[in-house]
Each structure stands twice: as structure tokens, then as C-alpha cells.
PDB file of N, CA and C in Angstrom:
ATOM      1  N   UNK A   1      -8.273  30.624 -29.536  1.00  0.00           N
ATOM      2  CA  UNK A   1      -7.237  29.607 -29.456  1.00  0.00           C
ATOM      3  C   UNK A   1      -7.599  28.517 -28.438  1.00  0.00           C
ATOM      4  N   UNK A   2      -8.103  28.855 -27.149  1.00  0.00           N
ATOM      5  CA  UNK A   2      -8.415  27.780 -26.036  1.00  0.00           C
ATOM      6  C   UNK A   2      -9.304  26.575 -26.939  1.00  0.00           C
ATOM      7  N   UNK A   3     -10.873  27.104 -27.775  1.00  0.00           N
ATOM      8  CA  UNK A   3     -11.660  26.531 -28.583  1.00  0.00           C
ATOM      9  C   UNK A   3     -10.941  25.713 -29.411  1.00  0.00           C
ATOM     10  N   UNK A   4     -10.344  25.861 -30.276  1.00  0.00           N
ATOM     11  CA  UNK A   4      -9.418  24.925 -30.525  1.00  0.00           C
ATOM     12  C   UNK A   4      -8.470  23.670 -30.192  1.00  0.00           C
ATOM     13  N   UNK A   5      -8.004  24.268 -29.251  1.00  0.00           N
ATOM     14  CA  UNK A   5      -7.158  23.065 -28.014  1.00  0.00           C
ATOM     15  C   UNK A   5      -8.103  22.384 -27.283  1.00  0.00           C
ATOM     16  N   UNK A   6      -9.257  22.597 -27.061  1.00  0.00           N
ATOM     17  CA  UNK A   6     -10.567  22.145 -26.449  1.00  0.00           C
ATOM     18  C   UNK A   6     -10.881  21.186 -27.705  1.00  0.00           C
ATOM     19  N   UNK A   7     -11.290  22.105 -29.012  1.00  0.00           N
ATOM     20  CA  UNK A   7     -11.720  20.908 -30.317  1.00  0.00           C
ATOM     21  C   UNK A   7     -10.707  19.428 -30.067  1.00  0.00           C
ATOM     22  N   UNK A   8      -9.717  19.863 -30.249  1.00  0.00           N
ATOM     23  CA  UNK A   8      -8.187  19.110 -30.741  1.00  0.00           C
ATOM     24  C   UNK A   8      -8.224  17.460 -29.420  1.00  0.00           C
ATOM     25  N   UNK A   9      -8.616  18.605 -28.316  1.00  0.00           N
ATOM     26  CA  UNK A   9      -8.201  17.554 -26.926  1.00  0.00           C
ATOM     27  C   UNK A   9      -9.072  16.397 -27.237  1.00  0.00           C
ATOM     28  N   UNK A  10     -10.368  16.663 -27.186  1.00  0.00           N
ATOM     29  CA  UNK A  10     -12.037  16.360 -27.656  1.00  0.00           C
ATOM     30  C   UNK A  10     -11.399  14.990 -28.619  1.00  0.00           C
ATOM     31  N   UNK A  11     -11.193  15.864 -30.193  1.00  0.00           N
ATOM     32  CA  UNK A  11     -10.970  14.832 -30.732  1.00  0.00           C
ATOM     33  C   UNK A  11      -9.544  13.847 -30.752  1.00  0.00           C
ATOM     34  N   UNK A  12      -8.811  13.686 -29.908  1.00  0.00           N
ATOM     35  CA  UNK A  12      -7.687  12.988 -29.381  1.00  0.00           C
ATOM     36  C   UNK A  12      -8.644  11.991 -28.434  1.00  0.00           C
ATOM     37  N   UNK A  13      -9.318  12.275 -27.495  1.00  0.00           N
ATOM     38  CA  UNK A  13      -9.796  11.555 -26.577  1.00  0.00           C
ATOM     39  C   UNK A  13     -10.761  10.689 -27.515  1.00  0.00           C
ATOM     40  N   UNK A  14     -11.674  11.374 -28.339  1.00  0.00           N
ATOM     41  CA  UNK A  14     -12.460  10.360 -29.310  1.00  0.00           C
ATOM     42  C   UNK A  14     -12.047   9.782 -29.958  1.00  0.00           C
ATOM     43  N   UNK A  15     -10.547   9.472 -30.637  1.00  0.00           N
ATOM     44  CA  UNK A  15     -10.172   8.851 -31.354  1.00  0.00           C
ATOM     45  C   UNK A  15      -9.359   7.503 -30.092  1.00  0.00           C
ATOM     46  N   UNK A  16      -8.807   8.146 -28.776  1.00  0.00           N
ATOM     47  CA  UNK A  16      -8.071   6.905 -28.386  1.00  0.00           C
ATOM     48  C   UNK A  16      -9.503   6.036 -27.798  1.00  0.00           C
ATOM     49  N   UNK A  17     -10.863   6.568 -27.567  1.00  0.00           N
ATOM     50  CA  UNK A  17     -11.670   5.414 -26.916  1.00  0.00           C
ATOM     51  C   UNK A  17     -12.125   4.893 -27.756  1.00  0.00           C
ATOM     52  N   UNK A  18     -12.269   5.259 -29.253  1.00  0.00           N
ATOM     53  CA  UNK A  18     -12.300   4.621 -30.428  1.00  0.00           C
ATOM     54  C   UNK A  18     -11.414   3.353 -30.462  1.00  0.00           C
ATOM     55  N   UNK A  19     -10.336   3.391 -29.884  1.00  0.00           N
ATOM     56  CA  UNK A  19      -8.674   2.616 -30.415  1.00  0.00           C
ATOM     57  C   UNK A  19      -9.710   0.906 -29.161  1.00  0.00           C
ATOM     58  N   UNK A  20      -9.707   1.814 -28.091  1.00  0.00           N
ATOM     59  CA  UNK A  20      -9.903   1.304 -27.504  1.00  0.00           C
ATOM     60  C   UNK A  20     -11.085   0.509 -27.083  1.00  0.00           C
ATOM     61  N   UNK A  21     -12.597   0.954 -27.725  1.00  0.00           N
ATOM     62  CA  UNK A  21     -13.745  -0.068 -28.545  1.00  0.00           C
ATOM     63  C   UNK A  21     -12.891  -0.714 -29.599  1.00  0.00           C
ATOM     64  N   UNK A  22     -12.107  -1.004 -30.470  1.00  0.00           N
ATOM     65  CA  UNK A  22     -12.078  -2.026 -31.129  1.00  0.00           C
ATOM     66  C   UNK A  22     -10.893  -2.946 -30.522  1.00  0.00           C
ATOM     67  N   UNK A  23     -10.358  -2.592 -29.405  1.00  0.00           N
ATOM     68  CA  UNK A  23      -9.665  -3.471 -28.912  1.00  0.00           C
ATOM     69  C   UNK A  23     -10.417  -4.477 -27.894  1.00  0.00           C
ATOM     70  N   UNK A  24     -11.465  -3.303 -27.223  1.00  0.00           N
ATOM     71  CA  UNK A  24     -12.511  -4.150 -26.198  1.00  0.00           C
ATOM     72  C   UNK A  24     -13.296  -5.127 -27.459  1.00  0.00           C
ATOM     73  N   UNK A  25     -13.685  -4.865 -28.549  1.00  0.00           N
ATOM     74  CA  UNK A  25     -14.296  -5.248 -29.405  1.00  0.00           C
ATOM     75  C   UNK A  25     -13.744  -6.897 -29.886  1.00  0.00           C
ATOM     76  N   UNK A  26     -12.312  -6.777 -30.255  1.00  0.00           N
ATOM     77  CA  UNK A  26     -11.727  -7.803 -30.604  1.00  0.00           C
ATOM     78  C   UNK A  26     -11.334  -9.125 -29.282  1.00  0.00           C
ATOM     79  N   UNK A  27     -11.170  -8.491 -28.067  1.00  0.00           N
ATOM     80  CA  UNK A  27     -11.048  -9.178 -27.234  1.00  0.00           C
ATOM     81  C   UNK A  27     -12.252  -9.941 -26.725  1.00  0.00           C
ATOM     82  N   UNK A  28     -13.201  -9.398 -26.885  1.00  0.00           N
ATOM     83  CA  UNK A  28     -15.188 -10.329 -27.063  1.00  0.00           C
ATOM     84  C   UNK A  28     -15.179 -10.776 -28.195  1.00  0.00           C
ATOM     85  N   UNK A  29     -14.142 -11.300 -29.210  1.00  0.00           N
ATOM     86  CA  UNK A  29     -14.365 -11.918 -30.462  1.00  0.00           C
ATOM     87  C   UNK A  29     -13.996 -13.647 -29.580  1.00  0.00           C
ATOM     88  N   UNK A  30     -12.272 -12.525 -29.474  1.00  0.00           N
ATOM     89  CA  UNK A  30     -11.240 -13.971 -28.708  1.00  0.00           C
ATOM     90  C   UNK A  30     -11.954 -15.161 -27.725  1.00  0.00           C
ATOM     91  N   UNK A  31     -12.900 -14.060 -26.999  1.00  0.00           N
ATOM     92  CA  UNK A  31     -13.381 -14.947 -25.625  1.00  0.00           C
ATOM     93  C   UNK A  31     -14.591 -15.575 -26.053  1.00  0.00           C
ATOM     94  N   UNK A  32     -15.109 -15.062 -27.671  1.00  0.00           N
ATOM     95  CA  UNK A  32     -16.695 -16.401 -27.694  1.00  0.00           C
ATOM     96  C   UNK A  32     -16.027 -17.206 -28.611  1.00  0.00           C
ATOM     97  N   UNK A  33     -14.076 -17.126 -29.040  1.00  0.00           N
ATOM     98  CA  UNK A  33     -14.283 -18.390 -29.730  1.00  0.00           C
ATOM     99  C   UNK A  33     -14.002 -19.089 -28.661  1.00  0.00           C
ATOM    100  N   UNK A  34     -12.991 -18.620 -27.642  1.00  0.00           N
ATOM    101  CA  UNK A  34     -12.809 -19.983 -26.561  1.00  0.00           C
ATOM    102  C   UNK A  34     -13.583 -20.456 -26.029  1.00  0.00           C
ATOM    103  N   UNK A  35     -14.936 -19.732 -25.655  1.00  0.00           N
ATOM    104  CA  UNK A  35     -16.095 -19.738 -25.361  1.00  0.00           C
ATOM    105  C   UNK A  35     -16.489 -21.501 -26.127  1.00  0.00           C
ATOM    106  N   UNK A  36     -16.516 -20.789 -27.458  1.00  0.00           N
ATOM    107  CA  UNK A  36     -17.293 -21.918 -28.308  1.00  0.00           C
ATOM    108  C   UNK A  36     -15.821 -23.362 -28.544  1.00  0.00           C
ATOM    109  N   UNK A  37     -15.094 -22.999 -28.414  1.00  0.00           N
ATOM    110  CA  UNK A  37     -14.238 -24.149 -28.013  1.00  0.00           C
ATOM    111  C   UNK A  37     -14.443 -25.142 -26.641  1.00  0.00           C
ATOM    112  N   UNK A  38     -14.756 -24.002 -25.983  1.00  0.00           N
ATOM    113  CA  UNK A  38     -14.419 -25.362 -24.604  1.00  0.00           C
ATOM    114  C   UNK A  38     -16.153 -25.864 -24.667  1.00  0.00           C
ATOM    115  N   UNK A  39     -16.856 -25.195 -25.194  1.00  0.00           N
ATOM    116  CA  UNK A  39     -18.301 -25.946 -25.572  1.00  0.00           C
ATOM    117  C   UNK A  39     -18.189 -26.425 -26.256  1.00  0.00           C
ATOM    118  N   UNK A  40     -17.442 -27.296 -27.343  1.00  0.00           N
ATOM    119  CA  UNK A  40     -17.242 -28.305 -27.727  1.00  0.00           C
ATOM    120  C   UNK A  40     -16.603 -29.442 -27.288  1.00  0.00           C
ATOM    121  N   UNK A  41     -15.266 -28.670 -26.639  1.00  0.00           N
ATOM    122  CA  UNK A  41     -14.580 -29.669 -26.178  1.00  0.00           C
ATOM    123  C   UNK A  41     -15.444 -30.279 -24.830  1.00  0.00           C
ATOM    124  N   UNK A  42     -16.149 -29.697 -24.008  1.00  0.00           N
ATOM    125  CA  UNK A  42     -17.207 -29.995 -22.993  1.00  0.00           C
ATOM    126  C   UNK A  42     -18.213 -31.427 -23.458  1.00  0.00           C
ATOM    127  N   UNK A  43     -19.107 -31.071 -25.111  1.00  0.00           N
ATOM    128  CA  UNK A  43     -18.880 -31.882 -25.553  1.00  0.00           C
ATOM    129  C   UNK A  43     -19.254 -33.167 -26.052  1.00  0.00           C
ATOM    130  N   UNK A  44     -17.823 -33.095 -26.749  1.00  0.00           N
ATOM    131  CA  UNK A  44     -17.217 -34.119 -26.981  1.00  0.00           C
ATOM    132  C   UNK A  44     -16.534 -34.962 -25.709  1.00  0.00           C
ATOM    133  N   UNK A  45     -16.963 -34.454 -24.478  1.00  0.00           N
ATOM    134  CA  UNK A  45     -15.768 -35.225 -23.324  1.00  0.00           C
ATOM    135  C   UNK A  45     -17.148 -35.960 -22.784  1.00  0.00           C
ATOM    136  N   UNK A  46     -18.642 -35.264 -22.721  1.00  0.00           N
ATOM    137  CA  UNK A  46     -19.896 -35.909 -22.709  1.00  0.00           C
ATOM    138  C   UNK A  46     -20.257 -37.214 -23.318  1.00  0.00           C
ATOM    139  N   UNK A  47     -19.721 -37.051 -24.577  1.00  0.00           N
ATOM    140  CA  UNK A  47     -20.723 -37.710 -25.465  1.00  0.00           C
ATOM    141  C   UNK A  47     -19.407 -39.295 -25.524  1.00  0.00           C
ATOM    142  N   UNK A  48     -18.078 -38.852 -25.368  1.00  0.00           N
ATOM    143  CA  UNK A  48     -16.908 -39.592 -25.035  1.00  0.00           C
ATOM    144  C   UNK A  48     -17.351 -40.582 -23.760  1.00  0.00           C
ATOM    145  N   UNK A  49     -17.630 -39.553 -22.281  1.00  0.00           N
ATOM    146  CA  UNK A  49     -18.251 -40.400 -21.100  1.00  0.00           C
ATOM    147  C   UNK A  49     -19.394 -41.092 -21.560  1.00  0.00           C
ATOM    148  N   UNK A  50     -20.477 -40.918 -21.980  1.00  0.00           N
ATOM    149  CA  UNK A  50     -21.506 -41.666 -22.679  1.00  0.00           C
ATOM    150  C   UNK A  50     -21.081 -43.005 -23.411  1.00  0.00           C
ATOM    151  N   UNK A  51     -20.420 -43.023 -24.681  1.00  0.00           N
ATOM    152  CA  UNK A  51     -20.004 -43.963 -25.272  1.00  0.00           C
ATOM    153  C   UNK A  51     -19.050 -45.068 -24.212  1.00  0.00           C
ATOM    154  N   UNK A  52     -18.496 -44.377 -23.411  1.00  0.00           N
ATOM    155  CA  UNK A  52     -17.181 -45.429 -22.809  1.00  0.00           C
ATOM    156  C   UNK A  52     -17.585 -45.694 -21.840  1.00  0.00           C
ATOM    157  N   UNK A  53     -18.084 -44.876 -21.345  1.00  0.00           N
ATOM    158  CA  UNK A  53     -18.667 -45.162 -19.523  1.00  0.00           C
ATOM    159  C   UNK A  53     -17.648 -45.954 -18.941  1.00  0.00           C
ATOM    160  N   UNK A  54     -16.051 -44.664 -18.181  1.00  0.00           N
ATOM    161  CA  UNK A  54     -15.513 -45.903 -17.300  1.00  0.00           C
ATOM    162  C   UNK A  54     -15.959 -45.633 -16.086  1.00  0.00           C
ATOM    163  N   UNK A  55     -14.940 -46.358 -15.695  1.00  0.00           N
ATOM    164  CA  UNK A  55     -15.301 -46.653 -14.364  1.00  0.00           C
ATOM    165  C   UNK A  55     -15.295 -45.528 -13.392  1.00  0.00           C
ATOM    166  N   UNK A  56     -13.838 -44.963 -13.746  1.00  0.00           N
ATOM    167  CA  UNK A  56     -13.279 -43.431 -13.482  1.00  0.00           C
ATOM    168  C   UNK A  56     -12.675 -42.977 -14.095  1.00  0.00           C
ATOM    169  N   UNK A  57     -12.610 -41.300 -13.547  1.00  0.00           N
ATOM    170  CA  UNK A  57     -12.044 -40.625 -14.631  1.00  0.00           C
ATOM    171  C   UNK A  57     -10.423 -41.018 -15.357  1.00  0.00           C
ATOM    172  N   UNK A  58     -10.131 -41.263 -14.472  1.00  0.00           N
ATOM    173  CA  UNK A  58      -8.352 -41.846 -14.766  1.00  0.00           C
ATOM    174  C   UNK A  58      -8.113 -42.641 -15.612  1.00  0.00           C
ATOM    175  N   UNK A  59      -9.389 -43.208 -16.138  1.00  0.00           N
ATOM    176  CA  UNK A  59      -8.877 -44.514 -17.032  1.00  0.00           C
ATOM    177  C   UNK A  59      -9.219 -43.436 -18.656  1.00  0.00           C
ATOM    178  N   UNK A  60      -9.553 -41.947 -18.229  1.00  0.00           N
ATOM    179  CA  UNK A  60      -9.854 -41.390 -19.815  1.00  0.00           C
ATOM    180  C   UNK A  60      -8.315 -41.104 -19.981  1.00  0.00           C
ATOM    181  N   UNK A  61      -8.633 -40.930 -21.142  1.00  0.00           N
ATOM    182  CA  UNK A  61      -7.196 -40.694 -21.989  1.00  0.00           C
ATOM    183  C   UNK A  61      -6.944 -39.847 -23.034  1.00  0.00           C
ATOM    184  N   UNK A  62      -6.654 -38.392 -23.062  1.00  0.00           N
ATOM    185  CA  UNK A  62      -6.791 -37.408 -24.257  1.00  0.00           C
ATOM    186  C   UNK A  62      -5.669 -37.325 -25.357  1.00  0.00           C
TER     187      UNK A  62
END
């Protein structure tokens, strides 16, 4: 009977760090799209300063 409750515990614990790789999993999805967002928006705020070249930043306008 202990062998059992030992199997059982075993596979309870393998199934919640399971739960919990695809949550770590999905949350490294979330962070390379923002990732790849603010590297665009980075940019486009480059290539924006390039084209306009002000004077300072204050005169940009989003």
C-alpha cells in the first residue's frame, strides 16, 4: 500500500510540474512577443528620428 501512495504522490507531482512547464512555457511565448514588439517599436522611433531629425525629443509626437 505505501508503494502505491508513493506511485500516486510521484505521479501528482509529475503532472503539477507538467501544469507548470506549460505555464513557464507560455509565459516565454508572451515575453518574445513583447520582446519583438518593443523591437519594432524601438525601430520605427529610429528610423522616425532619422527621417525628422528634431531638434528635441519634445517636439516628437506619437
Amino acid at each position: 500500500m505505501k508503494k502505491n501512495n508513493y506511485m500516486l504522490k510521484l505521479a501528482h507531482e509529475n503532472y503539477v510540474l507538467r501544469l507548470k512547464n506549460i505555464d513557464l512555457q507560455n509565459e516565454i511565448q508572451q515575453l518574445k512577443e513583447k520582446q519583438e514588439a518593443l523591437y519594432i517599436t524601438h525601430a520605427n522611433t529610429v528610423l522616425m528620428l532619422q527621417q525628422n531629425k528634431p531638434k528635441n525629443l519634445r517636439s516628437l509626437s506619437f
